[in-house]
C-alpha atoms as a PDB file:
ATOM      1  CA  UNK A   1     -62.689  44.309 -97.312  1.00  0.00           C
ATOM      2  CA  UNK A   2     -64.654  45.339-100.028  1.00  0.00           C
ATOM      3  CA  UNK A   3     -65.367  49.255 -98.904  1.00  0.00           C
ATOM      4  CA  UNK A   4     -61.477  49.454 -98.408  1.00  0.00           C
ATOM      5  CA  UNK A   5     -60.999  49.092-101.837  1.00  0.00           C
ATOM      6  CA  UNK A   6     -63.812  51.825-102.600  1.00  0.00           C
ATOM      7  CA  UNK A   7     -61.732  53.876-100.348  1.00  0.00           C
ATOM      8  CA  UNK A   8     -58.914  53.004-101.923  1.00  0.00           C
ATOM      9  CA  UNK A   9     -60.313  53.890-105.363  1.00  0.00           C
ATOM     10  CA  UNK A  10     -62.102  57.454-104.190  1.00  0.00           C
ATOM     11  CA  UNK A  11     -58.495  58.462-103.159  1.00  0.00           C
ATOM     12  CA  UNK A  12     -56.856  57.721-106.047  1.00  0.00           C
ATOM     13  CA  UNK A  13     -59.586  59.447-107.944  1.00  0.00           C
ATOM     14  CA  UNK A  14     -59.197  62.382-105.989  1.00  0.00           C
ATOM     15  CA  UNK A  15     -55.646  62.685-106.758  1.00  0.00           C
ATOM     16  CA  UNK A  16     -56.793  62.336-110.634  1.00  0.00           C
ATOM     17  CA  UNK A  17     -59.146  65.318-109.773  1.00  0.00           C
ATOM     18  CA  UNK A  18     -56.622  67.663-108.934  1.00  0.00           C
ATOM     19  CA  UNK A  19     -53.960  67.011-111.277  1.00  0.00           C
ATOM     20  CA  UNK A  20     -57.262  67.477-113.844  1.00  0.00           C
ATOM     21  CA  UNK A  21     -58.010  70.750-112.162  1.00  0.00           C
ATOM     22  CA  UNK A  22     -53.903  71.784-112.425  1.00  0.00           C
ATOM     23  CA  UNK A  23     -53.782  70.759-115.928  1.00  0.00           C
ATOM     24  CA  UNK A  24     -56.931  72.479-116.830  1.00  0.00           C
ATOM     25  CA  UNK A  25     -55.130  75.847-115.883  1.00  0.00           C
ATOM     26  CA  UNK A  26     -52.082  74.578-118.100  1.00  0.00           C
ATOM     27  CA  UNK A  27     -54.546  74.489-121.168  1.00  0.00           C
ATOM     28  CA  UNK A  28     -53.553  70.839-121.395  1.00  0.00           C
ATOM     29  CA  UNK A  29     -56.011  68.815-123.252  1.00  0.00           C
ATOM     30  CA  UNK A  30     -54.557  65.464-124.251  1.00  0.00           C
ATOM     31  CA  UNK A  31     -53.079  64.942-120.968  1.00  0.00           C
ATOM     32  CA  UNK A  32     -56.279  65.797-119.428  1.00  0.00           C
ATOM     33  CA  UNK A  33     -58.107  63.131-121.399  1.00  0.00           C
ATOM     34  CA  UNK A  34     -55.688  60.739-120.483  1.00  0.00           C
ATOM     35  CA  UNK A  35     -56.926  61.254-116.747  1.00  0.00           C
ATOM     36  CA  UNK A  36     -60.846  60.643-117.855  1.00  0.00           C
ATOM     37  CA  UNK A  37     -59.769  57.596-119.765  1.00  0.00           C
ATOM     38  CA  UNK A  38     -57.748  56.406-116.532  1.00  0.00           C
ATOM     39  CA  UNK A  39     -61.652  57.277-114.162  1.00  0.00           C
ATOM     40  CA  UNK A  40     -63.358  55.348-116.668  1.00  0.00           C
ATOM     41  CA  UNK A  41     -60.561  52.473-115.889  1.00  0.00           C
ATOM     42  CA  UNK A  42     -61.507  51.918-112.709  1.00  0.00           C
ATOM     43  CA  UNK A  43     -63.480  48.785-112.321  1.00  0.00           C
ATOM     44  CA  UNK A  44     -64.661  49.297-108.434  1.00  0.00           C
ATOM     45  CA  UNK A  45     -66.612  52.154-109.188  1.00  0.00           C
ATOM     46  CA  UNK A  46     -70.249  52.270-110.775  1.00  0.00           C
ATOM     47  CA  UNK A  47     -70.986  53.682-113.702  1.00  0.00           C
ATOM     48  CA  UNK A  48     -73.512  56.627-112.473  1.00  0.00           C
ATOM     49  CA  UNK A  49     -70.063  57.889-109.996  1.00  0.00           C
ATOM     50  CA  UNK A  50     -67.902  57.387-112.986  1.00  0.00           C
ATOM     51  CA  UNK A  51     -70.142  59.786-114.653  1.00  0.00           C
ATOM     52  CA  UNK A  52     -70.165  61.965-111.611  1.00  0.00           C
ATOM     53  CA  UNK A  53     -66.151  62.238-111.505  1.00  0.00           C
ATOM     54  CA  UNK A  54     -65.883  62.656-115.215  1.00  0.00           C
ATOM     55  CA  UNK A  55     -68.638  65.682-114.852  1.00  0.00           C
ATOM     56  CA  UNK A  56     -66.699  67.275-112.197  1.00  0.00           C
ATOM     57  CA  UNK A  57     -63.281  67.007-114.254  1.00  0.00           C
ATOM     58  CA  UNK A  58     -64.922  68.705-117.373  1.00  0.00           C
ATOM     59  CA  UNK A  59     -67.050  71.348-115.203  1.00  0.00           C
ATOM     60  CA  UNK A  60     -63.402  72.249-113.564  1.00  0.00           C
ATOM     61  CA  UNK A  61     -61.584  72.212-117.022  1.00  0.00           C
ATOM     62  CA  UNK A  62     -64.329  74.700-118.231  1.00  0.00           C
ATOM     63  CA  UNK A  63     -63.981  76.928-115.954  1.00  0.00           C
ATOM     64  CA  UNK A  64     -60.177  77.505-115.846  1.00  0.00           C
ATOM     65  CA  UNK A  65     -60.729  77.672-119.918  1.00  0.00           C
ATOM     66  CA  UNK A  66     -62.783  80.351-119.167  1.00  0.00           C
ATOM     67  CA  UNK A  67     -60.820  82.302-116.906  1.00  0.00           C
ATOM     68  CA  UNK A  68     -57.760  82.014-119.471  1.00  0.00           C
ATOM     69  CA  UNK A  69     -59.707  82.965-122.412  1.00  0.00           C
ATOM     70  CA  UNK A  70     -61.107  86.101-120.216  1.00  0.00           C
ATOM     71  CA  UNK A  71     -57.231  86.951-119.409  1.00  0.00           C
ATOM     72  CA  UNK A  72     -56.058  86.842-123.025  1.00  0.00           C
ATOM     73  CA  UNK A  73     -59.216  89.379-123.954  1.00  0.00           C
ATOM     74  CA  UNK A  74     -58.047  91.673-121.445  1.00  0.00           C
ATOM     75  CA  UNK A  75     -54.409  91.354-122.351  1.00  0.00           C
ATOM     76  CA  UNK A  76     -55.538  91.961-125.938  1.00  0.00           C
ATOM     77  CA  UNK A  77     -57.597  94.895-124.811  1.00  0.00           C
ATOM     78  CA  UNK A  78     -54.503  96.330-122.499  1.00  0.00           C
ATOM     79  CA  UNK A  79     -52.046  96.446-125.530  1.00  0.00           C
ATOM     80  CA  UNK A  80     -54.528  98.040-127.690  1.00  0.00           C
END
């Protein structure tokens, strides 16, 4: 019964994962802090893969940050 729930739980958080990753590439920061604070919600989960989901979310949120902030220098460059 018990690992149900986990599964349960890692589904759910996967879902929270990719709406993270979508919003990330939106630029959307208070919405995408409302996800973490809704990881760190669920109970099932131990703290050390609560810490693993909430790494992932900021490593994917960096990334697309990067990639925009990368496209506005080059649109800056372009209408130069």
């Amino acid at each position: 019964m018990k690992s149900a729930r986990y599964c349960l739980e890692f589904v759910n958080l996967g879902g929270l994962l990719r709406q993270g990753e979508y919003l990330g590439k939106a630029n959307s920061k208070i919405i995408a802090n409302n996800i973490l604070a809704k990881v760190f919600a669920i109970r099932l989960l131990s703290h050390e893969k609560c810490n693993i989901f909430n790494l992932s979310l900021q490593i994917n949120c960096s990334k697309n940050m990067l990639l925009s902030i990368k496209k506005q220098k080059s649109l800056n460059q372009a209408q130069v």
